[in-house]
Structures are given as structure tokens and as C-alpha cells.
PDB file of N, CA and C in Angstrom:
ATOM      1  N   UNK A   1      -0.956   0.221  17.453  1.00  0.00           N
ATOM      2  CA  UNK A   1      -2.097   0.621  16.650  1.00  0.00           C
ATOM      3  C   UNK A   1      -2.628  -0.620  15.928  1.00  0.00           C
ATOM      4  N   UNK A   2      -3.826  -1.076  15.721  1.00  0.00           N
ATOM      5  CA  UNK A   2      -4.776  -2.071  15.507  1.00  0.00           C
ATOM      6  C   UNK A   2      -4.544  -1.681  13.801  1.00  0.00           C
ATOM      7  N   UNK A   3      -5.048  -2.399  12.968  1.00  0.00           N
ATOM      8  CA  UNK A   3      -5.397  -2.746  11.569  1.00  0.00           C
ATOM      9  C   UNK A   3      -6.995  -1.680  11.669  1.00  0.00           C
ATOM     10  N   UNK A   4      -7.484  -1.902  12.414  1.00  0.00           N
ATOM     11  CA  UNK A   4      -8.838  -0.982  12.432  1.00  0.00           C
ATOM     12  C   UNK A   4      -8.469  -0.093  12.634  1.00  0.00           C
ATOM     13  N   UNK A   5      -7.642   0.880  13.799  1.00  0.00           N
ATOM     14  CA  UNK A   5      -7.287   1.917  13.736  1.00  0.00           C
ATOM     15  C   UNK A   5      -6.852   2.864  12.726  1.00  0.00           C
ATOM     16  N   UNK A   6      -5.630   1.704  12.026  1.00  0.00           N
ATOM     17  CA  UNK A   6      -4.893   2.336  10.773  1.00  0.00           C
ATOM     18  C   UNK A   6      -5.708   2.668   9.734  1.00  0.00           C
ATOM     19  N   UNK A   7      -6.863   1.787   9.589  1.00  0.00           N
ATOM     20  CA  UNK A   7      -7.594   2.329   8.349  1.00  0.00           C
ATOM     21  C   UNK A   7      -8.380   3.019   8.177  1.00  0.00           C
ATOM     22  N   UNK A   8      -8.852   2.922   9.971  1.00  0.00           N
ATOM     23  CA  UNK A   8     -10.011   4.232   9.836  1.00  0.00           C
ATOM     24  C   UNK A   8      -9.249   5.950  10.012  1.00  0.00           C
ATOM     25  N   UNK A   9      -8.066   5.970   9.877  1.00  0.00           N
ATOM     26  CA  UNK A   9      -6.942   7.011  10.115  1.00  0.00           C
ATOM     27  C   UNK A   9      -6.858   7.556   8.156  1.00  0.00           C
ATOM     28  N   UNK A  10      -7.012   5.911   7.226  1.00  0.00           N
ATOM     29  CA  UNK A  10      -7.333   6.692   5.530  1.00  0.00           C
ATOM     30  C   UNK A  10      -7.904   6.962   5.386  1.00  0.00           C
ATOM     31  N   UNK A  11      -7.502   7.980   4.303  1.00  0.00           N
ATOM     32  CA  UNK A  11      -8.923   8.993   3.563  1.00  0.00           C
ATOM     33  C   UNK A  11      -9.329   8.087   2.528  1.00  0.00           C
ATOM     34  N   UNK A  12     -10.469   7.962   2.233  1.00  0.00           N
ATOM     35  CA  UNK A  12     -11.162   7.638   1.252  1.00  0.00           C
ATOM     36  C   UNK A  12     -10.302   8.050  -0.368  1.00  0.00           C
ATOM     37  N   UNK A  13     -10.788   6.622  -0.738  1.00  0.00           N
ATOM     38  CA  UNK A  13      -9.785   6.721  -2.117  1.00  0.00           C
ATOM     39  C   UNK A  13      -9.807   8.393  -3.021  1.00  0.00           C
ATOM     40  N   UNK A  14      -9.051   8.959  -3.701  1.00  0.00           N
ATOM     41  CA  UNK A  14      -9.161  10.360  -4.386  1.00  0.00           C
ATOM     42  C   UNK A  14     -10.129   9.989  -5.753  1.00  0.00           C
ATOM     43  N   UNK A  15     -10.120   8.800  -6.462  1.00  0.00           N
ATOM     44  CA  UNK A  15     -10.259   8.329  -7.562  1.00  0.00           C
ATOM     45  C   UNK A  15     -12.183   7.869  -7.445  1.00  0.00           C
ATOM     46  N   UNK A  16     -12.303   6.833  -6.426  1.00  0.00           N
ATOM     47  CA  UNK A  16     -13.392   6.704  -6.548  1.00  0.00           C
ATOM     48  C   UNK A  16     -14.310   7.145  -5.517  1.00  0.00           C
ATOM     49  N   UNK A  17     -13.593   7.791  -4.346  1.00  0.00           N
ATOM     50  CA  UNK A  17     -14.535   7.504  -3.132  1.00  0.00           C
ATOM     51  C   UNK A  17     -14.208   6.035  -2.136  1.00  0.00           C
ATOM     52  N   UNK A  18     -14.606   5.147  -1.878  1.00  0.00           N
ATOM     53  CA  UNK A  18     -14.353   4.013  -1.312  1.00  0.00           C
ATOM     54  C   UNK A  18     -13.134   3.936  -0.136  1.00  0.00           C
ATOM     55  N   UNK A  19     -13.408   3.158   0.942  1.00  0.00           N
ATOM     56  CA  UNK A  19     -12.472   2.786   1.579  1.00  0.00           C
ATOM     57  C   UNK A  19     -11.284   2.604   1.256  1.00  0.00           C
ATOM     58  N   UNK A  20     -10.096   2.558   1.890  1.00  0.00           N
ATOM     59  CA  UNK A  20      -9.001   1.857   1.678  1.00  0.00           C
ATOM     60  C   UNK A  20      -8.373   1.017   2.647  1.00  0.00           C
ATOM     61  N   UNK A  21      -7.869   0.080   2.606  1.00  0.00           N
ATOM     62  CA  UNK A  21      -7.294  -0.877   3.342  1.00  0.00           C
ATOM     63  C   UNK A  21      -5.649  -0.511   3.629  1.00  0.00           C
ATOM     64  N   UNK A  22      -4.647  -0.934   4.455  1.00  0.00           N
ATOM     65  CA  UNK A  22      -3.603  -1.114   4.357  1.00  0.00           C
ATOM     66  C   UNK A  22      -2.718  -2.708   4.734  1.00  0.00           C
ATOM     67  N   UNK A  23      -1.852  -2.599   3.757  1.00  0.00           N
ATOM     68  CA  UNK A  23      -1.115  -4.339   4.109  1.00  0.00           C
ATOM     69  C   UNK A  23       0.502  -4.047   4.419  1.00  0.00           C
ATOM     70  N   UNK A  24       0.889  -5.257   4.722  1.00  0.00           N
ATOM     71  CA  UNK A  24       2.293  -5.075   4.547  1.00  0.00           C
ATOM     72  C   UNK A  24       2.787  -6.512   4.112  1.00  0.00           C
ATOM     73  N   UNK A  25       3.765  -6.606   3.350  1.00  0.00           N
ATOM     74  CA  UNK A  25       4.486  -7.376   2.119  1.00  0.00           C
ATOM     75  C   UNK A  25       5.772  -7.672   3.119  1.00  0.00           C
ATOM     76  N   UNK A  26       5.793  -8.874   3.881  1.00  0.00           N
ATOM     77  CA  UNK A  26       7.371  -8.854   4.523  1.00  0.00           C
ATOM     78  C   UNK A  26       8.429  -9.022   2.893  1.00  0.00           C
ATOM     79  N   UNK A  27       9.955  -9.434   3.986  1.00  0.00           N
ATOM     80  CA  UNK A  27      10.215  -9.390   2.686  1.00  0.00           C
ATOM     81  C   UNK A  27      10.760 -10.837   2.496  1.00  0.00           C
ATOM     82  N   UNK A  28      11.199 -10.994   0.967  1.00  0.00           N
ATOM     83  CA  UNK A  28      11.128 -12.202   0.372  1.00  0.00           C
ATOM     84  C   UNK A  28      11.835 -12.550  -1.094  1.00  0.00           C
ATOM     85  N   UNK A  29      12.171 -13.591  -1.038  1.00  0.00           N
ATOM     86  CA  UNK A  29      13.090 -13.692  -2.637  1.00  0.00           C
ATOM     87  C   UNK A  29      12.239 -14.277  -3.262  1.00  0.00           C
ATOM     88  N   UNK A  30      11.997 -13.797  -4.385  1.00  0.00           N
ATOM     89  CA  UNK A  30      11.215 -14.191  -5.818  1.00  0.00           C
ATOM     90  C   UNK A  30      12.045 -15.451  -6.225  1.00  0.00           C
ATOM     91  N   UNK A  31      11.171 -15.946  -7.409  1.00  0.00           N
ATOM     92  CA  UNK A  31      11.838 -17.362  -7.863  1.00  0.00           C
ATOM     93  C   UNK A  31      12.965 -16.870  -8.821  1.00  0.00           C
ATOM     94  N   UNK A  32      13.837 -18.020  -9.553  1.00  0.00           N
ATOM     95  CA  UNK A  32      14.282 -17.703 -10.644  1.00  0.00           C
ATOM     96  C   UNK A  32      13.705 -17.256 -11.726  1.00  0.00           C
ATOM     97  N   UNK A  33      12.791 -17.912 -12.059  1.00  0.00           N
ATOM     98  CA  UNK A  33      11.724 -17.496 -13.176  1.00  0.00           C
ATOM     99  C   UNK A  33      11.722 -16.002 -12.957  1.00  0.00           C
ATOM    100  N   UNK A  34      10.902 -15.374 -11.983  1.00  0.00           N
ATOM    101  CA  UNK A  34      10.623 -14.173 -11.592  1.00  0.00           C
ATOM    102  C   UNK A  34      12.303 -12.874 -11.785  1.00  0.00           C
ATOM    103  N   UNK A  35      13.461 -13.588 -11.243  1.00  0.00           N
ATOM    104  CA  UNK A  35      14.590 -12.760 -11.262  1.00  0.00           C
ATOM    105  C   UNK A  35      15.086 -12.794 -12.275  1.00  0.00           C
ATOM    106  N   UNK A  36      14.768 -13.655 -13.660  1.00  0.00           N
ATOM    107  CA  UNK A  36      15.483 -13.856 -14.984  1.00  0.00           C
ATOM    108  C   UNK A  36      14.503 -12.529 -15.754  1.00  0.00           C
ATOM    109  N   UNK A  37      13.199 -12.367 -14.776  1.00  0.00           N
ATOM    110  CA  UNK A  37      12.712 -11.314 -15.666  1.00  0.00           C
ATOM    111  C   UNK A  37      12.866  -9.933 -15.387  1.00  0.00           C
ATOM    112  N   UNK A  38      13.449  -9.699 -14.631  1.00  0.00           N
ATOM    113  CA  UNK A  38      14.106  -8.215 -13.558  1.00  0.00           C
ATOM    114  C   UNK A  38      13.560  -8.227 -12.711  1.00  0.00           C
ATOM    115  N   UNK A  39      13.027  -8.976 -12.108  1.00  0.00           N
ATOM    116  CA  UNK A  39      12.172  -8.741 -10.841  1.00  0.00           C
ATOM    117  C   UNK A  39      12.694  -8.793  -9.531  1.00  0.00           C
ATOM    118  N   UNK A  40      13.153  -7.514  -8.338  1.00  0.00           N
ATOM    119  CA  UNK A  40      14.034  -7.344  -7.556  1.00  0.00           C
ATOM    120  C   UNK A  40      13.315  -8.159  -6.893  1.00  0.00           C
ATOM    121  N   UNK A  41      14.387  -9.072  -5.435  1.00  0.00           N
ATOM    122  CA  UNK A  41      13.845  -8.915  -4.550  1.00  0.00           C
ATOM    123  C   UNK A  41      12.710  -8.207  -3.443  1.00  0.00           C
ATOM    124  N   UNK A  42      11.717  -8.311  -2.591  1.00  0.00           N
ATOM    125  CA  UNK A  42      10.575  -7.440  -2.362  1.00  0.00           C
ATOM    126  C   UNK A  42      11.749  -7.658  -0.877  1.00  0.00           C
ATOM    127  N   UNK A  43      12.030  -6.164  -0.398  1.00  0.00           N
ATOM    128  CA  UNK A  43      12.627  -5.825   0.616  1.00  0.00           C
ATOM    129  C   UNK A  43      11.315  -5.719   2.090  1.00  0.00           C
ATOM    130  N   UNK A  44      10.236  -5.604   1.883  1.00  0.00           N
ATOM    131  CA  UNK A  44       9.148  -5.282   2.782  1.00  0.00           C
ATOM    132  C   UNK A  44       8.836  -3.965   2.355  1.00  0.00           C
ATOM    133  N   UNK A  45       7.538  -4.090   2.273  1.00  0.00           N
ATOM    134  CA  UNK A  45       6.850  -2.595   1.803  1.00  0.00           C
ATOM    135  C   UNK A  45       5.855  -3.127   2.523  1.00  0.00           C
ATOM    136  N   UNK A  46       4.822  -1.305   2.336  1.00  0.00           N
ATOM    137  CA  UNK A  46       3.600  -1.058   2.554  1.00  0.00           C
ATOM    138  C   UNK A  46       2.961  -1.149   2.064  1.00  0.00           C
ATOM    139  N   UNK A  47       1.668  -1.241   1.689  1.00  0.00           N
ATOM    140  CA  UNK A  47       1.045  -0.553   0.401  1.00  0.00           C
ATOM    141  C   UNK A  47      -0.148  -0.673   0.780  1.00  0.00           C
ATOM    142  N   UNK A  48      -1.145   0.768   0.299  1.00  0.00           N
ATOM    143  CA  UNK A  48      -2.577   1.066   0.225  1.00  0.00           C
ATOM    144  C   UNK A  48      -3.320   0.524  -0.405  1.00  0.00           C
ATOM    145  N   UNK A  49      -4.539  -0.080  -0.847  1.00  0.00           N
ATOM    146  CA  UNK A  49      -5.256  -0.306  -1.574  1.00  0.00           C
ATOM    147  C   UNK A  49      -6.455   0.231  -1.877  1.00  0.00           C
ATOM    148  N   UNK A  50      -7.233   1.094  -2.644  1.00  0.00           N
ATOM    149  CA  UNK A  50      -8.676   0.979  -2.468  1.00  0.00           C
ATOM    150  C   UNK A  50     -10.069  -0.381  -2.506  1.00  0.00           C
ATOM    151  N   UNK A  51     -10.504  -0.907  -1.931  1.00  0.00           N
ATOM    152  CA  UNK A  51     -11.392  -1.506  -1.998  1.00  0.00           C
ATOM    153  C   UNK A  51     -12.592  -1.517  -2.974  1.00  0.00           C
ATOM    154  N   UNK A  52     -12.540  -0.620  -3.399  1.00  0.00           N
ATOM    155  CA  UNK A  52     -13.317  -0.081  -4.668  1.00  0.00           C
ATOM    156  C   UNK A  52     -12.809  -0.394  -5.915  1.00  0.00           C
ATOM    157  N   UNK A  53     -12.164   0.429  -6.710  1.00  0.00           N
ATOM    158  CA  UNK A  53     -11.705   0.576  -7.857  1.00  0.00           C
ATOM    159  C   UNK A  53      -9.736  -0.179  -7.710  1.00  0.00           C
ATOM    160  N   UNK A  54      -9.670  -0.382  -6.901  1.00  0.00           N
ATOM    161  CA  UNK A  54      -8.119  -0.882  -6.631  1.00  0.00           C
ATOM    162  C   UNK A  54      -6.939  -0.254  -6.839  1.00  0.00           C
ATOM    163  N   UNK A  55      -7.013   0.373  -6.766  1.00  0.00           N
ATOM    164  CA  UNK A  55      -5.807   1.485  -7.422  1.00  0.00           C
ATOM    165  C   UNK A  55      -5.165   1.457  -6.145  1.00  0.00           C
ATOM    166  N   UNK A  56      -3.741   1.667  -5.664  1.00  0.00           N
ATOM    167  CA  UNK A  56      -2.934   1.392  -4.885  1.00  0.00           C
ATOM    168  C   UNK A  56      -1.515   1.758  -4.803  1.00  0.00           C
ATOM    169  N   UNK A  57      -1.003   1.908  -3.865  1.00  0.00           N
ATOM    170  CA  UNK A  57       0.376   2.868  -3.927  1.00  0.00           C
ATOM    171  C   UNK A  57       1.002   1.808  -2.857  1.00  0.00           C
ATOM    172  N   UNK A  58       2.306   1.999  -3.475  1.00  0.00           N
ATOM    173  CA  UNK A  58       3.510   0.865  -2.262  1.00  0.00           C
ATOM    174  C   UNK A  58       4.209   1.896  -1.230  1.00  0.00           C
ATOM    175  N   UNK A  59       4.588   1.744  -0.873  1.00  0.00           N
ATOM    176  CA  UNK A  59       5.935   2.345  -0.033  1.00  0.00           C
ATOM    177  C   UNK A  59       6.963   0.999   0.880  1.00  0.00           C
ATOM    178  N   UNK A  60       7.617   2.279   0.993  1.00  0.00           N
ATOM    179  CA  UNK A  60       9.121   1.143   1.909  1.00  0.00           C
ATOM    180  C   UNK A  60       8.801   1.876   3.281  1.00  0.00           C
ATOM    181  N   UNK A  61       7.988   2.818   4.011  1.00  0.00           N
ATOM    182  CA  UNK A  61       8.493   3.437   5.304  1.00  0.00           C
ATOM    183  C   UNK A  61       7.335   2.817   6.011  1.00  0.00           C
ATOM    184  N   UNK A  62       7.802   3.407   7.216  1.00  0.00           N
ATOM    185  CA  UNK A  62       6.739   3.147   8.610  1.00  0.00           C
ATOM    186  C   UNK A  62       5.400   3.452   8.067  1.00  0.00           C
ATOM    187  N   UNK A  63       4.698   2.638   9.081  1.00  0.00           N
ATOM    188  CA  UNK A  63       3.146   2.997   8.804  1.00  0.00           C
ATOM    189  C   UNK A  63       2.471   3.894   8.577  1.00  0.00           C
ATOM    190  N   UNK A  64       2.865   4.656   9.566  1.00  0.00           N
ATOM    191  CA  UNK A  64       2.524   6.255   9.807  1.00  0.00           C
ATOM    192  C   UNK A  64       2.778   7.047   8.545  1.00  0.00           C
ATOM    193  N   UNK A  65       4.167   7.048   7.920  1.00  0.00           N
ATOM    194  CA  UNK A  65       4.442   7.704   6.639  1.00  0.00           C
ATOM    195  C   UNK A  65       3.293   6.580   5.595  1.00  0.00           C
ATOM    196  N   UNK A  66       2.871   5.654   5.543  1.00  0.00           N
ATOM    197  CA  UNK A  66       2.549   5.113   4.749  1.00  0.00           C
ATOM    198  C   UNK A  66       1.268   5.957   4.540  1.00  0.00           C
ATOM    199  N   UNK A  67       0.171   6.435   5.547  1.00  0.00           N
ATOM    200  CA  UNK A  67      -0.770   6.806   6.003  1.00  0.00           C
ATOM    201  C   UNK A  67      -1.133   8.130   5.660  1.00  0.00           C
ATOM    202  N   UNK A  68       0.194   9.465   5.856  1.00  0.00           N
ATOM    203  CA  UNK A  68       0.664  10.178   5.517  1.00  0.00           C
ATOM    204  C   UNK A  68       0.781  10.062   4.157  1.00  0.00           C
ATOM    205  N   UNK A  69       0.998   9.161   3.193  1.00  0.00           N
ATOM    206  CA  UNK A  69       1.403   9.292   1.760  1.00  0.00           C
ATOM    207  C   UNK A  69       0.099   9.398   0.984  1.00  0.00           C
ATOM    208  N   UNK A  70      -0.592   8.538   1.747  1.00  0.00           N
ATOM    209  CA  UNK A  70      -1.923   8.419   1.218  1.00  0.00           C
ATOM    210  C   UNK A  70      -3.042   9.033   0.759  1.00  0.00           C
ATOM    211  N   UNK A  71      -2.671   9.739   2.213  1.00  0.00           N
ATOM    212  CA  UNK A  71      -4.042  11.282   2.659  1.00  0.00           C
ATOM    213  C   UNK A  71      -3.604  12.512   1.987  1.00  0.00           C
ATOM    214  N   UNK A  72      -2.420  12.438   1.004  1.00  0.00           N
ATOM    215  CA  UNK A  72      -1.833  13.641   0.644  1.00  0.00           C
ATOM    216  C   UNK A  72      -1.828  13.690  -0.599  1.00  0.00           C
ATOM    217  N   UNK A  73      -2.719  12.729  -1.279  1.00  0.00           N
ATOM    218  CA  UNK A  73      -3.209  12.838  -2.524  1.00  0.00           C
ATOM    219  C   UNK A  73      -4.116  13.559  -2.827  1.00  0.00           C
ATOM    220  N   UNK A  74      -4.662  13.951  -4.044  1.00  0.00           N
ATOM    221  CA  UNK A  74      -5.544  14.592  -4.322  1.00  0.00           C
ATOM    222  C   UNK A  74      -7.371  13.993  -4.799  1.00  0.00           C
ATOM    223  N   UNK A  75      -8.163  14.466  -4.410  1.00  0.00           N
ATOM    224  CA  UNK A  75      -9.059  13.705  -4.604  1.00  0.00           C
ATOM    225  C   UNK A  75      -9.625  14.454  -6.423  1.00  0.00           C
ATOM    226  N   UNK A  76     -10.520  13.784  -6.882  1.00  0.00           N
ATOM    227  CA  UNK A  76     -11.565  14.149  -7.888  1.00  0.00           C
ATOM    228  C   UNK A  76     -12.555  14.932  -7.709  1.00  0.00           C
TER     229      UNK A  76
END
């Protein structure tokens, strides 16, 4: 599945209307600075964004659930 596919598969943000995008975050160790302040390691996530107003949700699962998490919000 394409990056175009996946996004034209989201619903429009609940909050403003607007597109949403999807990314993925491999994963990665933060600095010291960053871990002296609690900041876990980022294991790889998902996460939604709106393009609009930005509001955005993470997840840890497959795309598909990511997609699924999304569309199962409630709109305004």
C-alpha cells in the first residue's frame, strides 16, 4: 500500500475537517539530555496528523490498526 493510498483510506480530521497525513517514527535512542528528563526510548510508532489544526494521535501497531484508530473517532 502506497503513502497515497493510506491517506486517502483517513477520515478527515473530527476536530477541524482537514486532511490527515500518516508517518512512521522508526525507532531510536534519545540523547542523555532527553533520558535525564524521562524521556523513553521511541520503540517505532505510528502516528496521524491533521494538516489543518495538527492535532494527532501515536500508536505502536500496524498501519492498518493505525488507520482503524483514526476513523473511529468522533467528529464535531
Amino acid at each position: 500500500m502506497t503513502i497515497e493510498e493510506t491517506e486517502s483510506k483517513l477520515k478527515p480530521c473530527p476536530f477541524c475537517g482537514s486532511n490527515a497525513t500518516i508517518m512512521y517514527v522508526q525507532p531510536h535512542s534519545h540523547s542523555n539530555k532527553l533520558k535525564e528528563m524521562g524521556l523513553p526510548d521511541c520503540e517505532g510508532e505510528h502516528f496521524v496528523e491533521c494538516t489543518g489544526c495538527t492535532c494527532a494521535m501515536a500508536f505502536e501497531n500496524d498501519r492498518q490498526e493505525v488507520i482503524d484508530g483514526w476513523n473511529k473517532r468522533s467528529s464535531i
